[in-house]
C-alpha atoms as a PDB file:
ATOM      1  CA  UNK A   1     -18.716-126.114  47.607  1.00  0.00           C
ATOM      2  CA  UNK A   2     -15.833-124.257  46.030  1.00  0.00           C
ATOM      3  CA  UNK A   3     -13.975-123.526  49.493  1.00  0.00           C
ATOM      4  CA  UNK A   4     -14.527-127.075  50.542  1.00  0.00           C
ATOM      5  CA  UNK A   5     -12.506-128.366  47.698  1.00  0.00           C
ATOM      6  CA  UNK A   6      -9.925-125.907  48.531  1.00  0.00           C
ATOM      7  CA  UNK A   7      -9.959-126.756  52.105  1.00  0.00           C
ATOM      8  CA  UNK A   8      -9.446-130.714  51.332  1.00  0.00           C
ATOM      9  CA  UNK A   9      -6.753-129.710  49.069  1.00  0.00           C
ATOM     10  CA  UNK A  10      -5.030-127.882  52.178  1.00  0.00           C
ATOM     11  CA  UNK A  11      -5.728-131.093  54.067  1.00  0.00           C
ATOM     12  CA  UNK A  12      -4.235-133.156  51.447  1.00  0.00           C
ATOM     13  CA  UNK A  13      -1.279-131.125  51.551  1.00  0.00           C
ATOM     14  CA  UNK A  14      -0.808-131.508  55.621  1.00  0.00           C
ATOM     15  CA  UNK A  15      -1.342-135.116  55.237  1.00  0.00           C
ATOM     16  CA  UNK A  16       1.213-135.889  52.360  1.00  0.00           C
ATOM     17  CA  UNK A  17       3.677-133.987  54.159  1.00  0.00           C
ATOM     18  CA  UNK A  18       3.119-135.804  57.461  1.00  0.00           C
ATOM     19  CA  UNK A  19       3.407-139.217  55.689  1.00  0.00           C
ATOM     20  CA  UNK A  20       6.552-138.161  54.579  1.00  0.00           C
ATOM     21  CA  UNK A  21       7.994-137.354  57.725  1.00  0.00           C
ATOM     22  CA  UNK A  22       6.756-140.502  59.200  1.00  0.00           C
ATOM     23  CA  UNK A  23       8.365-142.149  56.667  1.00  0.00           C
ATOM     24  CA  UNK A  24      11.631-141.213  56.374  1.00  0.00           C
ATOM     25  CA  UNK A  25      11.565-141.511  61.123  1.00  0.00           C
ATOM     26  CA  UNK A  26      10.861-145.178  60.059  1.00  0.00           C
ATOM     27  CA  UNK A  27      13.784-146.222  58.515  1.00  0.00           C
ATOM     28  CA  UNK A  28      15.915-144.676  61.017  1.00  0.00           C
ATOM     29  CA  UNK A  29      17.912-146.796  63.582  1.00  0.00           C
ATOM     30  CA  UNK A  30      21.493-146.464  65.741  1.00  0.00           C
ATOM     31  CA  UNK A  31      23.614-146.681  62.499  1.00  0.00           C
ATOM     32  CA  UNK A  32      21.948-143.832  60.984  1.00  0.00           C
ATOM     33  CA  UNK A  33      20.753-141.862  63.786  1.00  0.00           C
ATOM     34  CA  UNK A  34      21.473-140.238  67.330  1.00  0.00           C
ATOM     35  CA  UNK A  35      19.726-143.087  68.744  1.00  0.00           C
ATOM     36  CA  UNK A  36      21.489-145.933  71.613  1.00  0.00           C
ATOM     37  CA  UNK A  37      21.938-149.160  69.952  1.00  0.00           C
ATOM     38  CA  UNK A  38      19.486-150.347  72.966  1.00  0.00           C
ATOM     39  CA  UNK A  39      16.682-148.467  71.007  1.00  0.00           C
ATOM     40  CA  UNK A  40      16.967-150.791  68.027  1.00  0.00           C
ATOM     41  CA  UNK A  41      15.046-153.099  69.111  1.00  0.00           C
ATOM     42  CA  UNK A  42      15.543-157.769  68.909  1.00  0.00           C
ATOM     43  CA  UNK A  43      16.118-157.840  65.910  1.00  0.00           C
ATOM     44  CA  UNK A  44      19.315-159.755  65.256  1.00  0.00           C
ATOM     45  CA  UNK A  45      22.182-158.883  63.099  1.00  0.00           C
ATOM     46  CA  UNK A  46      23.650-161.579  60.808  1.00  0.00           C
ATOM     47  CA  UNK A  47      26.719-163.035  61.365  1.00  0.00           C
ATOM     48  CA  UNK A  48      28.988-164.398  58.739  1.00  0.00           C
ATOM     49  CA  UNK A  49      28.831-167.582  58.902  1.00  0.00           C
ATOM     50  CA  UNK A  50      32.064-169.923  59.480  1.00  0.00           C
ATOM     51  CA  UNK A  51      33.422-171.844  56.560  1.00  0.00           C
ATOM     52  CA  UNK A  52      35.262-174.472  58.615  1.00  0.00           C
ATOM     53  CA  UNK A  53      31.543-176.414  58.092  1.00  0.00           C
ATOM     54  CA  UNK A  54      31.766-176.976  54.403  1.00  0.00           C
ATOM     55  CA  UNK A  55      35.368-177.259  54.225  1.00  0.00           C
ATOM     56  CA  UNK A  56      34.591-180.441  56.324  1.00  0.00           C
ATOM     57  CA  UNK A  57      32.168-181.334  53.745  1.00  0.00           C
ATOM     58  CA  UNK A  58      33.748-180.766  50.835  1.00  0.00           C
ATOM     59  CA  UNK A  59      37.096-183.161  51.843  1.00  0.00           C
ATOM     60  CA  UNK A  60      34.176-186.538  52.793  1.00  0.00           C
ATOM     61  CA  UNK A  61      33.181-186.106  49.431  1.00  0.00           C
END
């Protein structure tokens, strides 16, 4: 019983340090990696967008 609690300590151990790894791949991207920026996937960037639109509004009003 004893060296099964030590071995799912050991396997705890792997498994928290895998996470970890996993995690830290999954925030990577081409701005803060080696990667192409073709690897980043569709997600689009945002654009700033033009004030010439409420500048109209704001002389109507």
């Amino acid at each position: 019983m004893v060296t099964y609690i030590y071995y799912l300590h050991e396997k705890i151990d792997t498994l928290e340090i895998r996470v970890s790894e996993l995690e830290s791949r999954l925030y990577l991207n081409s701005t803060n990696s080696g990667k192409p920026p073709s690897s980043d996937g569709y997600t689009r960037k945002n654009r700033p967008t033009s004030l010439r639109k409420h500048r109209y509004i704001y002389r109507i009003i």
